[in-house]
C-alpha atoms as a PDB file:
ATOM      1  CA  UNK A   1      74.259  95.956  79.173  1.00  0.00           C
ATOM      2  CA  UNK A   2      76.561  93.318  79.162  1.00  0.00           C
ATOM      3  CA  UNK A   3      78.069  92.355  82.991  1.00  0.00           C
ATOM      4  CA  UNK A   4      81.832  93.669  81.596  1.00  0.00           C
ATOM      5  CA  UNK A   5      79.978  97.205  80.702  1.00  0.00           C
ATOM      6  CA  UNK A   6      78.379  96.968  83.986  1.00  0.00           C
ATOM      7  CA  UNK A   7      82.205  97.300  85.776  1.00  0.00           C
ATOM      8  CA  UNK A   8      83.057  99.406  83.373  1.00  0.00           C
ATOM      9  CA  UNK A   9      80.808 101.927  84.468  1.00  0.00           C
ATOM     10  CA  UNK A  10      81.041 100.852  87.924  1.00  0.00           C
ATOM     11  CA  UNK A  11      85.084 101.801  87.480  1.00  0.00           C
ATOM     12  CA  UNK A  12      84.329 105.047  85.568  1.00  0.00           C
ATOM     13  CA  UNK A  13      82.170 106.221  88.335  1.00  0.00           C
ATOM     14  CA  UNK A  14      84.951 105.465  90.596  1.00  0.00           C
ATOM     15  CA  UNK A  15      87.506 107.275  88.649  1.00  0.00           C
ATOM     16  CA  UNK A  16      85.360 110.276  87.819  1.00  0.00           C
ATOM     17  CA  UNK A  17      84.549 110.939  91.511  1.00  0.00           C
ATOM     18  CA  UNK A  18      87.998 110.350  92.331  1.00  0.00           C
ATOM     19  CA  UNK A  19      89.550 113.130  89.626  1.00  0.00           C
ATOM     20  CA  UNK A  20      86.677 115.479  90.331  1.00  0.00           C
ATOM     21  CA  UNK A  21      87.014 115.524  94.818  1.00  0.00           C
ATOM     22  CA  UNK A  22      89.110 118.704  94.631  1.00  0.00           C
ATOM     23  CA  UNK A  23      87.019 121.319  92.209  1.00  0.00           C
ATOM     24  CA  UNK A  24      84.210 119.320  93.088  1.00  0.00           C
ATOM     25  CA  UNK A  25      84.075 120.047  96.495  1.00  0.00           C
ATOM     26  CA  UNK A  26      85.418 123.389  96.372  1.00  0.00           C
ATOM     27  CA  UNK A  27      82.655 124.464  93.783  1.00  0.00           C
ATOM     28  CA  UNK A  28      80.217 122.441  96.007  1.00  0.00           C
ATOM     29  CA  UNK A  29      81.267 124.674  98.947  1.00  0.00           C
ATOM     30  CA  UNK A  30      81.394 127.996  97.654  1.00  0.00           C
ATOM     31  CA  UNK A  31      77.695 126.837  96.258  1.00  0.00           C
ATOM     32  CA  UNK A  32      76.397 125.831  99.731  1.00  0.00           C
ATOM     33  CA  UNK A  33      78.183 128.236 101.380  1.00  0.00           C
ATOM     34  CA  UNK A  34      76.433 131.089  99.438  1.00  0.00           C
ATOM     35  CA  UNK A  35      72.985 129.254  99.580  1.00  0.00           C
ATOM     36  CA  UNK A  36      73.359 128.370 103.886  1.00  0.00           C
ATOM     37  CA  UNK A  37      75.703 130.717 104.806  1.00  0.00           C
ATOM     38  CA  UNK A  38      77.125 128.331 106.628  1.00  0.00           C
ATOM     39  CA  UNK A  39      81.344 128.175 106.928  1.00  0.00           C
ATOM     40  CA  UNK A  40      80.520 124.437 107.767  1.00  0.00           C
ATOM     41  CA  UNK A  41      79.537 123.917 103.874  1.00  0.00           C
ATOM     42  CA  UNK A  42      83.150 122.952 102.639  1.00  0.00           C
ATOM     43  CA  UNK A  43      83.365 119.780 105.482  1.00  0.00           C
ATOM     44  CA  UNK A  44      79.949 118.605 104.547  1.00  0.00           C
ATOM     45  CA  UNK A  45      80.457 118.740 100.678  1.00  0.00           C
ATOM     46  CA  UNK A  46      84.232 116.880 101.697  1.00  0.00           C
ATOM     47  CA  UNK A  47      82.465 114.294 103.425  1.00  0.00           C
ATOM     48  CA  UNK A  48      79.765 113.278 101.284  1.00  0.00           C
ATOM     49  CA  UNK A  49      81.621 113.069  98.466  1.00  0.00           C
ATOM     50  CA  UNK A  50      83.879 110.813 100.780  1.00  0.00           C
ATOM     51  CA  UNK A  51      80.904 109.060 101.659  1.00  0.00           C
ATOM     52  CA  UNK A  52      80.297 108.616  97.199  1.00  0.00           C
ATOM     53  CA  UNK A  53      83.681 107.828  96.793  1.00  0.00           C
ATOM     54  CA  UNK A  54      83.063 105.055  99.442  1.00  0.00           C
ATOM     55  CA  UNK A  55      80.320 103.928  97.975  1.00  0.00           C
ATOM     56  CA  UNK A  56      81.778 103.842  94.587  1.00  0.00           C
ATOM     57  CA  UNK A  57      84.550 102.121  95.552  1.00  0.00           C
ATOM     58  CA  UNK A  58      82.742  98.828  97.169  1.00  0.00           C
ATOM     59  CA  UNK A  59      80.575  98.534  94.065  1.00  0.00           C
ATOM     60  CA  UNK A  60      83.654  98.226  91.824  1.00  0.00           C
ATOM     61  CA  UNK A  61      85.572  95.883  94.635  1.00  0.00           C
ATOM     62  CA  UNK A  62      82.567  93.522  95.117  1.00  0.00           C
ATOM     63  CA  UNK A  63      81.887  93.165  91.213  1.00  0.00           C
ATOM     64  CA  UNK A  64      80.221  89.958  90.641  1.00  0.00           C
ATOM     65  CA  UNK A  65      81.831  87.043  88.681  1.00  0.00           C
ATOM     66  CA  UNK A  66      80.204  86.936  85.872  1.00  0.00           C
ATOM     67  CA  UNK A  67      80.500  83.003  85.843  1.00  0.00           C
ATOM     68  CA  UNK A  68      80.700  82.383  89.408  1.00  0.00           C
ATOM     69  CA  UNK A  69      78.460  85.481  90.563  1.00  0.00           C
ATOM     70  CA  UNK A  70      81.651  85.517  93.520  1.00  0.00           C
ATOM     71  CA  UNK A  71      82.993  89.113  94.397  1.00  0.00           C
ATOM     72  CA  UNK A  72      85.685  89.263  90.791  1.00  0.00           C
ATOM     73  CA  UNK A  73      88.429  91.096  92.892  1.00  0.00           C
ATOM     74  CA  UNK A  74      87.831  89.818  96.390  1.00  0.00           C
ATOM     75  CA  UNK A  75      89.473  86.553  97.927  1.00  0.00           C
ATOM     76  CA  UNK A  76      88.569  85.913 101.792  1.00  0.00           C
ATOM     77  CA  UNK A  77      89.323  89.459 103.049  1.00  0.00           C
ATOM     78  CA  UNK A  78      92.030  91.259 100.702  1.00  0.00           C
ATOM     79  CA  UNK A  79      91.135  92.851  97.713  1.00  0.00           C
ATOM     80  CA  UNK A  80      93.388  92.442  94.591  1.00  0.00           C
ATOM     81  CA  UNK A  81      92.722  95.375  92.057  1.00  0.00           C
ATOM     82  CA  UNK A  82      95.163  94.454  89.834  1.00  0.00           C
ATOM     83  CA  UNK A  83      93.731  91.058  89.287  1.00  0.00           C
ATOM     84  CA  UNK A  84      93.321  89.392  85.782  1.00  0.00           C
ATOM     85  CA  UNK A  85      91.379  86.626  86.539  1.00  0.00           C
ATOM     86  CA  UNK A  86      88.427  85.941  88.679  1.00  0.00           C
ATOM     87  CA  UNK A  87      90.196  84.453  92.164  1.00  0.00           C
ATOM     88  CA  UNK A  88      87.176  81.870  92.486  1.00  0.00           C
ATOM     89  CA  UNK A  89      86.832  80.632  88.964  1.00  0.00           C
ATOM     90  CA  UNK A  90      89.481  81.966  87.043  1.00  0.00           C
ATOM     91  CA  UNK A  91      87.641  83.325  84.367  1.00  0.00           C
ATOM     92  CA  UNK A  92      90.188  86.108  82.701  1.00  0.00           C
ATOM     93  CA  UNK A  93      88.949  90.105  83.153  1.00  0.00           C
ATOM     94  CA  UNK A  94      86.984  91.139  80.200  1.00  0.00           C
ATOM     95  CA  UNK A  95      85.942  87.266  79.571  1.00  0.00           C
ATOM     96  CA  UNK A  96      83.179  86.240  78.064  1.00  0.00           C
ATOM     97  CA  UNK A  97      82.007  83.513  79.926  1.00  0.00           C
ATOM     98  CA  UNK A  98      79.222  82.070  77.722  1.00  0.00           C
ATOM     99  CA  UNK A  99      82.175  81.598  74.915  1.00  0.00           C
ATOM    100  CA  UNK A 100      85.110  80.387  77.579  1.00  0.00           C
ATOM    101  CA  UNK A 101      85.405  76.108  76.779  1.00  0.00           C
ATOM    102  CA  UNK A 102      87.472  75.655  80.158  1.00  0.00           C
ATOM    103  CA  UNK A 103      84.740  74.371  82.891  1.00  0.00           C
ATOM    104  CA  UNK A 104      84.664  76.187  85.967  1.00  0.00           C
ATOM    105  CA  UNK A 105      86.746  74.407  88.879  1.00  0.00           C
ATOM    106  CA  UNK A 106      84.486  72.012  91.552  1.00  0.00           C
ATOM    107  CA  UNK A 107      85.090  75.010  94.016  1.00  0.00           C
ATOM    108  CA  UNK A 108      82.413  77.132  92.900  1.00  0.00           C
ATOM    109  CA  UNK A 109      79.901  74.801  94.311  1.00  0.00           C
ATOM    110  CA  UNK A 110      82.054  73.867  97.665  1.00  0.00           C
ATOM    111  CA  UNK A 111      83.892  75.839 100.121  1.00  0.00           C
ATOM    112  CA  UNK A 112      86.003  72.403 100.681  1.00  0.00           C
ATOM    113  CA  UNK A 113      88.769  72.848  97.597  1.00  0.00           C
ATOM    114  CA  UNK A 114      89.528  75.389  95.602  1.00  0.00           C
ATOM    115  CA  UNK A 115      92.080  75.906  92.225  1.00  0.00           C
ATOM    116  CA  UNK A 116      94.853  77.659  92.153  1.00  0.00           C
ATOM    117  CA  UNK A 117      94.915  80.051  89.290  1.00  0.00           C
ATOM    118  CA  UNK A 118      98.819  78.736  88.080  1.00  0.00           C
ATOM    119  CA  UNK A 119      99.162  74.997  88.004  1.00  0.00           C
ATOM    120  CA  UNK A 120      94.991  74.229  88.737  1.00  0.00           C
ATOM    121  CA  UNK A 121      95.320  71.749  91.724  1.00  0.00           C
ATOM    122  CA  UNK A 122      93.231  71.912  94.710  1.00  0.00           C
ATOM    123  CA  UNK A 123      93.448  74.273  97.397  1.00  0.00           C
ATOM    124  CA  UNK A 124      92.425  73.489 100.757  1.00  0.00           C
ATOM    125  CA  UNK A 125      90.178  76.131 101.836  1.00  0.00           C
ATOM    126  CA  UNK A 126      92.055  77.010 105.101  1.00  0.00           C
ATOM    127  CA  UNK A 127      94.838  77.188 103.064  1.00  0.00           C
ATOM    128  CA  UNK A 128      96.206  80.701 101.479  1.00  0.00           C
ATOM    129  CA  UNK A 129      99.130  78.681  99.299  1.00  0.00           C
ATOM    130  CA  UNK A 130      99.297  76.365  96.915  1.00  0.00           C
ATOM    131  CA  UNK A 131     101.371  73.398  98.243  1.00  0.00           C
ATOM    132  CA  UNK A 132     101.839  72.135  94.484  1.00  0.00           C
ATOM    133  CA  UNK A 133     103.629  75.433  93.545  1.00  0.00           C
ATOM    134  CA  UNK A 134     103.548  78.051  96.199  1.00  0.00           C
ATOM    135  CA  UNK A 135     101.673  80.104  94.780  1.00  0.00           C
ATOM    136  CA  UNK A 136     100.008  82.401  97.393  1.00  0.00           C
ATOM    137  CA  UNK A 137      96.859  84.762  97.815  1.00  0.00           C
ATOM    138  CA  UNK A 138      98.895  86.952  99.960  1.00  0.00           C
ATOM    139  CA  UNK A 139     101.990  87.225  98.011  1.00  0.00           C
ATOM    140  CA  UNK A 140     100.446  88.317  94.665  1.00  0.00           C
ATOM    141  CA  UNK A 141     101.014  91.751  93.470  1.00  0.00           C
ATOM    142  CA  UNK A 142      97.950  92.707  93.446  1.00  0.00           C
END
């Protein structure tokens, strides 16, 4: 399994438990609720498939780089979902990165600079913008 098909299970997970919360926990309850006896069964079958969802959820959000091994979707503390590039390296989603001829940036070994993803010049890590060309972390869409 290639890293790529690992996400894309990771994200089909995600979705499935997200599509299924209603019937599932409603057949869940009835289930437990015959079985126990217990009116309690439909908050307990809510909350662990919360708790799934949760889980689910982180696994897709911290998805390794599969150049950089960096959380993919992940840059300091926001998560951008809608990404289409790694926000470390900038290797594009769905990459192969054994095939990609650009070299990774210098910031994957230092927490001193990193690239911006637009016009490639160096980032000061306590920066969030780009003084080059504004471009901004923060501001993204996503």
């Amino acid at each position: 399994m290639t890293t790529w098909d690992s996400y894309r299970h990771r994200r089909k997970v995600f979705w499935i438990l997200i599509l299924t919360y209603l019937p599932g926990v409603a057949l869940a309850a009835i289930a437990m609720q015959r079985w126990t006896g217990s009116d309690d069964a439909a908050m307990i079958a809510a909350v662990a498939w919360m708790a799934a969802y949760g889980v689910a959820g982180w696994r897709c959000g911290h998805f390794p780089c599969p150049q950089c091994g960096r959380p993919f979707f992940i840059w300091r503390f926001t998560y951008h979902v809608w990404t289409g590039q790694c926000l470390h390296c900038n290797l594009p989603k769905w990459a192969d990165p054994s095939t990609r001829d650009i070299a990774a940036p210098s910031a994957i070994d230092s927490d001193d600079d990193l690239e911006c993803p637009l016009c490639h010049q160096a980032i000061q890590a306590d920066e969030d913008t780009c003084g080059h060309c504004g471009w901004s972390y923060f501001v993204r869409g996503g």
